[in-house]
Protein backbone atom coordinates (compact mmCIF):
# COMPACT_ATOMS: atom_id res chain seq x y z
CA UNK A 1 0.00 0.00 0.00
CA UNK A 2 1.41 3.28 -0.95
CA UNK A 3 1.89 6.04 1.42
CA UNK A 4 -0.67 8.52 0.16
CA UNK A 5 -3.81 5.93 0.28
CA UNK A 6 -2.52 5.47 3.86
CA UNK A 7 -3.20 9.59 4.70
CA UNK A 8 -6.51 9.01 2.76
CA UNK A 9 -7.40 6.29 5.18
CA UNK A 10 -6.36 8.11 8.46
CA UNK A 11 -8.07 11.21 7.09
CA UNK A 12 -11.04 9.74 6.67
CA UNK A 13 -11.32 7.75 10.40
CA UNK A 14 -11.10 11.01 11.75
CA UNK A 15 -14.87 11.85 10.72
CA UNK A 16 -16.73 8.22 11.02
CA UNK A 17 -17.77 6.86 14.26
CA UNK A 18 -18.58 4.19 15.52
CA UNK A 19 -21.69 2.46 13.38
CA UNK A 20 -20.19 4.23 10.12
CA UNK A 21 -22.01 7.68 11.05
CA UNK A 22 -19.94 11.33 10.21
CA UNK A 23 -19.64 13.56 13.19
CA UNK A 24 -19.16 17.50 13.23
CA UNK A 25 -17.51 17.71 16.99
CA UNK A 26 -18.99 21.62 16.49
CA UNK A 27 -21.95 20.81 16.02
CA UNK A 28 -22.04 18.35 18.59
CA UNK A 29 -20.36 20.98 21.28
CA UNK A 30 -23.03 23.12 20.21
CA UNK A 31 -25.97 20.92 20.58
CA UNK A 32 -24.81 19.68 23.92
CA UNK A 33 -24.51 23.42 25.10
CA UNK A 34 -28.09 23.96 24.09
CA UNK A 35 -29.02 20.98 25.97
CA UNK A 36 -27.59 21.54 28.91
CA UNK A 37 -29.06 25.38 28.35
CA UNK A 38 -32.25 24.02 28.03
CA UNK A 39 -31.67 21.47 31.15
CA UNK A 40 -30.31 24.36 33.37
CA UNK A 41 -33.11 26.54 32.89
CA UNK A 42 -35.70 23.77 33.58
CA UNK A 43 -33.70 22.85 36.94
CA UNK A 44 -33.68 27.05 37.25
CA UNK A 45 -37.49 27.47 36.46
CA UNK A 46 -38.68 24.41 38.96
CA UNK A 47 -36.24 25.37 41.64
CA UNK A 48 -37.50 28.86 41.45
CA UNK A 49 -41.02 27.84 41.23
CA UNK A 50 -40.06 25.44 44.51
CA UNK A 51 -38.58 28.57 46.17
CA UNK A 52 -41.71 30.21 45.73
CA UNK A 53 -43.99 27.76 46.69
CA UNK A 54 -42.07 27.53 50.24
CA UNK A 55 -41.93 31.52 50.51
CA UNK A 56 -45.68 31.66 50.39
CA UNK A 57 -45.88 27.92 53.07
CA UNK A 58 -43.44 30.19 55.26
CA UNK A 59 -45.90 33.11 55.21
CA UNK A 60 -48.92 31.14 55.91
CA UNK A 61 -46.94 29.50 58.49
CA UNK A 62 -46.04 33.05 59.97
CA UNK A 63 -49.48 34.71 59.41
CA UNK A 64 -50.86 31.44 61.75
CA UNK A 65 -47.68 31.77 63.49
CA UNK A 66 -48.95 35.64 65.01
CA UNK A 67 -52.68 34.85 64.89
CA UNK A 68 -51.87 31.77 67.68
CA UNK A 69 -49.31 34.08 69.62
CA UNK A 70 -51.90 36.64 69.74
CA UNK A 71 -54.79 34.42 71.04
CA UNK A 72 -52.15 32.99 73.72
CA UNK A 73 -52.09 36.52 74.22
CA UNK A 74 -55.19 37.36 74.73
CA UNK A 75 -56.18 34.23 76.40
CA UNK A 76 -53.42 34.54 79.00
CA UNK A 77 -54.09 38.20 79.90
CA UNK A 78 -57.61 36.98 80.15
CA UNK A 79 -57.06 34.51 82.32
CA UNK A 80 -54.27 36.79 84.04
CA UNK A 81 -57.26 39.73 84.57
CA UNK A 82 -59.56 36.44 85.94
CA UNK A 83 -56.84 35.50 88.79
CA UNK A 84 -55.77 39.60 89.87
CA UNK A 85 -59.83 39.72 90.24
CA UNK A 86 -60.10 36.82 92.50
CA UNK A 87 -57.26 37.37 94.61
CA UNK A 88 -58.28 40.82 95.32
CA UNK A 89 -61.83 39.65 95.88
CA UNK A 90 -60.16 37.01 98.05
CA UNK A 91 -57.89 39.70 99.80
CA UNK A 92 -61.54 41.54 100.36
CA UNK A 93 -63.55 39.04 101.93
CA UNK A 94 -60.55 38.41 104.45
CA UNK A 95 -60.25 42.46 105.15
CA UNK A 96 -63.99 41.86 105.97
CA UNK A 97 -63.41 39.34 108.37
CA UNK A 98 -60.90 41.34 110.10
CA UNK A 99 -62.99 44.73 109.78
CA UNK A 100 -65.79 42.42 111.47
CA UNK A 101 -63.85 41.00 114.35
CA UNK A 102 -61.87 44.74 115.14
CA UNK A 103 -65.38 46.45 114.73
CA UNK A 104 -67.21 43.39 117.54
CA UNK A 105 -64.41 44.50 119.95
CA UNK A 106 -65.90 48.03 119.76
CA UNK A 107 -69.56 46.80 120.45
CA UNK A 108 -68.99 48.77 123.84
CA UNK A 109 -67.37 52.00 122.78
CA UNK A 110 -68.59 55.44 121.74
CA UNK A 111 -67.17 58.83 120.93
CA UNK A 112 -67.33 61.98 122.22
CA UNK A 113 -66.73 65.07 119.75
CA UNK A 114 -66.58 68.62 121.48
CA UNK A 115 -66.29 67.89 124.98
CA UNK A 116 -63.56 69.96 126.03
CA UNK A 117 -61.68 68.10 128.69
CA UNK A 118 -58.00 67.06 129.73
CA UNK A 119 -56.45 62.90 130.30
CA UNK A 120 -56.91 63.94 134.36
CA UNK A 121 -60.42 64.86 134.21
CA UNK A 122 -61.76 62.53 131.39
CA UNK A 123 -63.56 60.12 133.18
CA UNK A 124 -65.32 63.05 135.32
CA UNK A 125 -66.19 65.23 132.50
CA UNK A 126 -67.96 62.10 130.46
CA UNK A 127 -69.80 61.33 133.48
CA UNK A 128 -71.29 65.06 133.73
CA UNK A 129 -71.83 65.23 130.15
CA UNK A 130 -74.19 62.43 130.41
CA UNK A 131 -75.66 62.98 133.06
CA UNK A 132 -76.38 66.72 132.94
CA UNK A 133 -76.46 67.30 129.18
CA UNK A 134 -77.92 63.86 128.02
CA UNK A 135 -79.87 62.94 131.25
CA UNK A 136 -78.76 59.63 131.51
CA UNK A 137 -77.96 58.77 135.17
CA UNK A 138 -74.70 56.56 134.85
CA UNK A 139 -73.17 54.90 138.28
CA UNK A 140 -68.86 55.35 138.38
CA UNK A 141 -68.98 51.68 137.52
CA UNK A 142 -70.64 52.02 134.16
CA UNK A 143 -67.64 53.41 132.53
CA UNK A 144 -64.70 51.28 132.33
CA UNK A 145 -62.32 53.82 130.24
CA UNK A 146 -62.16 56.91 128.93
CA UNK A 147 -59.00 58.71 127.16
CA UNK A 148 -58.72 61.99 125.00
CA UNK A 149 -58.15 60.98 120.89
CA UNK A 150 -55.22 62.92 119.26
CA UNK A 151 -56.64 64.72 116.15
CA UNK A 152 -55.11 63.87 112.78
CA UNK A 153 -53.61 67.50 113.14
CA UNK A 154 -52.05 67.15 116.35
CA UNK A 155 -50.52 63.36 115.43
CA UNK A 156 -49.10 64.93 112.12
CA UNK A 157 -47.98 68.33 113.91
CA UNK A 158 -43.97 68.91 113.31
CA UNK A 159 -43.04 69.04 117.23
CA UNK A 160 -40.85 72.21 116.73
CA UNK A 161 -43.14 74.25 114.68
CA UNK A 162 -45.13 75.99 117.95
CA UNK A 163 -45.87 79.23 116.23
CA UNK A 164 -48.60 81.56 117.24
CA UNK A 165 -50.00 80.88 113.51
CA UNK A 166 -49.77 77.04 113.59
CA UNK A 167 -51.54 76.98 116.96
CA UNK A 168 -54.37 78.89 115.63
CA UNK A 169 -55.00 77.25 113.02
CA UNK A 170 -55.13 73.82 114.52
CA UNK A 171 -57.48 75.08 117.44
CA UNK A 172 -60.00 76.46 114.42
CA UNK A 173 -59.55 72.88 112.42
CA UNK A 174 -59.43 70.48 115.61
CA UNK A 175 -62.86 69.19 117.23
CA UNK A 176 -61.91 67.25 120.43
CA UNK A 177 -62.85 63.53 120.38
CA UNK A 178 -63.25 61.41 123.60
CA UNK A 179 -62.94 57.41 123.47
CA UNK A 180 -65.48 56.31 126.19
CA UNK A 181 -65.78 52.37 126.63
CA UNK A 182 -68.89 51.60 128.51
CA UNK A 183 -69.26 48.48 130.84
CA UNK A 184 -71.83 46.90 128.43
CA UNK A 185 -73.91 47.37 125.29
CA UNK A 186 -76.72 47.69 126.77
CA UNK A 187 -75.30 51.14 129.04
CA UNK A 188 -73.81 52.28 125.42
CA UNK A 189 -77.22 52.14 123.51
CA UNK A 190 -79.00 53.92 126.54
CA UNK A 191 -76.08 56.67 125.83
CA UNK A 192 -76.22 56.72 122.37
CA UNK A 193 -80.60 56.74 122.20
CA UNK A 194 -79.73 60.38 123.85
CA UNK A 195 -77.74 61.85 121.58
CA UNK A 196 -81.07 63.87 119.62
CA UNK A 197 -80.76 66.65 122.64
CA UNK A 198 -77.53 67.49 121.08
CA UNK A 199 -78.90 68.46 117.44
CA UNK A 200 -77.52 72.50 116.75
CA UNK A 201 -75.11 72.47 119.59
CA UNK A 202 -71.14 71.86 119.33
CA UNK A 203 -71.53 68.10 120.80
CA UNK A 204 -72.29 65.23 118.91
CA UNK A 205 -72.11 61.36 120.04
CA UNK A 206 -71.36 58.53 117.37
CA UNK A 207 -70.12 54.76 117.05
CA UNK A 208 -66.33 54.28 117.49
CA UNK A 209 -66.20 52.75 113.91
CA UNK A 210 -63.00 50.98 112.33
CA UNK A 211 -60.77 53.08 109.84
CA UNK A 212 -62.73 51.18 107.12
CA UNK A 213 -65.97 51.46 107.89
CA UNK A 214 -65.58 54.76 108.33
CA UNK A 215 -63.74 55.44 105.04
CA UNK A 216 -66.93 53.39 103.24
CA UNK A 217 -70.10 55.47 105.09
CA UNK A 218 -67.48 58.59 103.43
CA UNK A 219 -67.65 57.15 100.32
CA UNK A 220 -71.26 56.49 100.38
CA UNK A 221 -71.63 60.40 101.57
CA UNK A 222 -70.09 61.17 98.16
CA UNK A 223 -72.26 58.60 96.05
CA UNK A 224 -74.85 60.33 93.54
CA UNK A 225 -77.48 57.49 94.18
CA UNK A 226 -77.30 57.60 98.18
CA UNK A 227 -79.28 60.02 99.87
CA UNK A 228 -77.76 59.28 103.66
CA UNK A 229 -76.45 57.00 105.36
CA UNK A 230 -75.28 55.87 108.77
CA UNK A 231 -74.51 53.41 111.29
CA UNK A 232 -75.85 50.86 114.22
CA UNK A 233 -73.56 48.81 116.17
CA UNK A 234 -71.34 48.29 114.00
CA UNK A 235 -73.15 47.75 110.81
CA UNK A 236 -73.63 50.79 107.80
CA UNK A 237 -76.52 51.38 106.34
CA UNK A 238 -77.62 53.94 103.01
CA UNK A 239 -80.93 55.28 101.69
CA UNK A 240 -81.00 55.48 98.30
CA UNK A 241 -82.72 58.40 96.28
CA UNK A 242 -85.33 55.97 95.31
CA UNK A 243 -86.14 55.40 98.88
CA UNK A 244 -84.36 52.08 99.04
CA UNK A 245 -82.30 51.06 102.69
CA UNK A 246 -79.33 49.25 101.92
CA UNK A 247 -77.15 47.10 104.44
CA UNK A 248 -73.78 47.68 102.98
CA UNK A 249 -70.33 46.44 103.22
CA UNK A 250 -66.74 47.67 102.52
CA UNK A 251 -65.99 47.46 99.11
CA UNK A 252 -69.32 47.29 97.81
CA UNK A 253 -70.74 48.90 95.00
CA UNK A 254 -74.24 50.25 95.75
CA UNK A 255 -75.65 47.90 92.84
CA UNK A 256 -74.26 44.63 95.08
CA UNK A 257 -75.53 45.93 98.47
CA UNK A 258 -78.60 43.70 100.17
CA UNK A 259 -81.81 45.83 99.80
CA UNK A 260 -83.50 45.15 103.65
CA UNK A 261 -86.36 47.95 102.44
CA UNK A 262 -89.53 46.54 104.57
C-alpha cells in the first residue's frame, strides 16, 4: 500500500464513528450546550417555582404563626385579669373578716366630739356630760375607760413648729374627740338613744367605727345614688334616692348591696 492511500485512510477515520455515522464535533459541542441550556433553565425554572412555593408555606406558616401568639395573648391576659380579680376579691372578703372582728371588739365604745376636757379629768367630764347634758344617770362603775383621741392634726404636727400661727390654726380645724368604753352594750345604747338633745349644739355622740368602715359610710356620703347613710352597732346602712335602705359592706358597689327595704 502506498503512502498517500494510507493519509486518505487516516483522514477519513477522523470523521466516522462508531456504526459508520460522520460527526461534526462543532456541532455536537453546540448541541450539547443547548441541551444543557435548556436542562439548566428547567432545573432554574422548577427550583425557582419550589422557592416560591415555600416563601408563600413560610408566610402562611407566619401569618398562623402571630394569629396563635396573639390568642395565647389574649387568652393569658384573660385569664391573668380572671386571677388579679379573685385574689383581690379574696384579699376583700378576708379584710372583711378582720374589719368584722376589730369592729365586735368596739360593740362597747362610743365617741365623744366637742367635749372639752383634759387625760386627768376625762372620766369626770364624760360622766357630767351624760348625766347633765344627756340625762342619763350613769353609776362610776358604768364606765370602764375613757381617754382623750389625738386629732389627725395634732398626730401629724412637726413638734418644733409651735408658732402663734400654727396653733391657731389647729385650734379652728381640731374638734376634740373622747374614746369612752362603757361596761356593756346595753349602758352604750342607753347613751347613744340620747344623743337627739344634742342636734344644733357643738356636741355630737357617734359609734367608734373601724378606719374602714368609716372610710366606706365617706364614700357612700359622696355617692350620687345615696341620699344618707349611717350606722348601728357596728353595721352601715344607706338610703337610696329611690327610697331604698341598703345594708352595705366595705368594698361594695351600691348595685351589690342587700336591699332590707320593709
Amino acid at each position: 500500500m502506498s503512502r498517500n492511500t494510507r493519509n486518505t485512510k487516516d483522514s477519513t477515520s477522523d470523521n466516522v464513528a462508531a456504526g459508520g455515522v460522520a460527526v461534526d464535533m462543532e456541532k455536537l459541542e453546540s448541541l450539547v450546550e443547548k441541551a444543557v441550556a435548556a436542562a439548566v433553565a428547567v432545573i432554574h425554572n422548577e427550583f425557582s417555582s419550589l422557592i416560591s412555593e415555600l416563601t408563600d408555606r413560610i408566610d402562611s406558616a407566619e401569618k398562623r404563626l402571630e394569629n396563635l401568639e396573639s390568642t395565647v395573648e389574649r387568652e393569658s391576659s384573660e385569664e391573668l385579669t380572671k386571677s388579679i380579680q379573685s385574689v383581690r376579691e379574696e384579699a376583700r372578703e378576708y379584710a372583711r373578716w378582720a374589719n368584722d372582728a376589730e369592729q365586735q371588739s368596739r360593740q362597747n365604745n362610743l365617741r365623744i366630739r366637742g367635749l372639752q376636757t383634759t387625760t386627768e379629768n376625762c372620766r369626770e367630764a364624760v360622766l357630767s356630760f351624760c348625766r347633765t347634758i344627756l340625762y342619763v344617770q350613769l353609776s362610776d362603775d358604768d364606765i370602764v375607760e375613757t381617754h382623750v383621741v389625738p386629732s389627725k392634726k395634732q398626730r401629724n404636727t412637726n413638734a418644733q413648729d409651735d408658732t402663734a400661727q400654727s396653733a391657731a390654726r389647729s385650734n379652728s380645724i381640731n374638734v376634740p374627740v373622747v374614746l369612752v368604753r362603757f361596761r356593756n352594750q346595753r349602758v352604750r345604747n342607753t347613751v347613744i338613744s340620747r344623743r337627739k338633745v344634742l342636734k344644733g349644739t357643738k356636741n355630737s355622740v357617734v359609734e367608734d367605727l373601724t378606719a374602714l368602715n368609716v372610710s366606706t359610710l365617706n364614700r357612700l356620703q359622696k355617692d350620687a345614688l345615696v341620699a344618707k347613710c349611717w350606722s348601728w352597732n357596728g353595721r352601715l346602712f344607706a338610703s337610696t334616692t329611690n327610697a331604698r335602705v341598703l345594708l352595705v359592706k366595705p368594698f361594695q358597689l351600691i348595685q351589690e348591696c342587700l336591699d332590707i327595704t320593709r
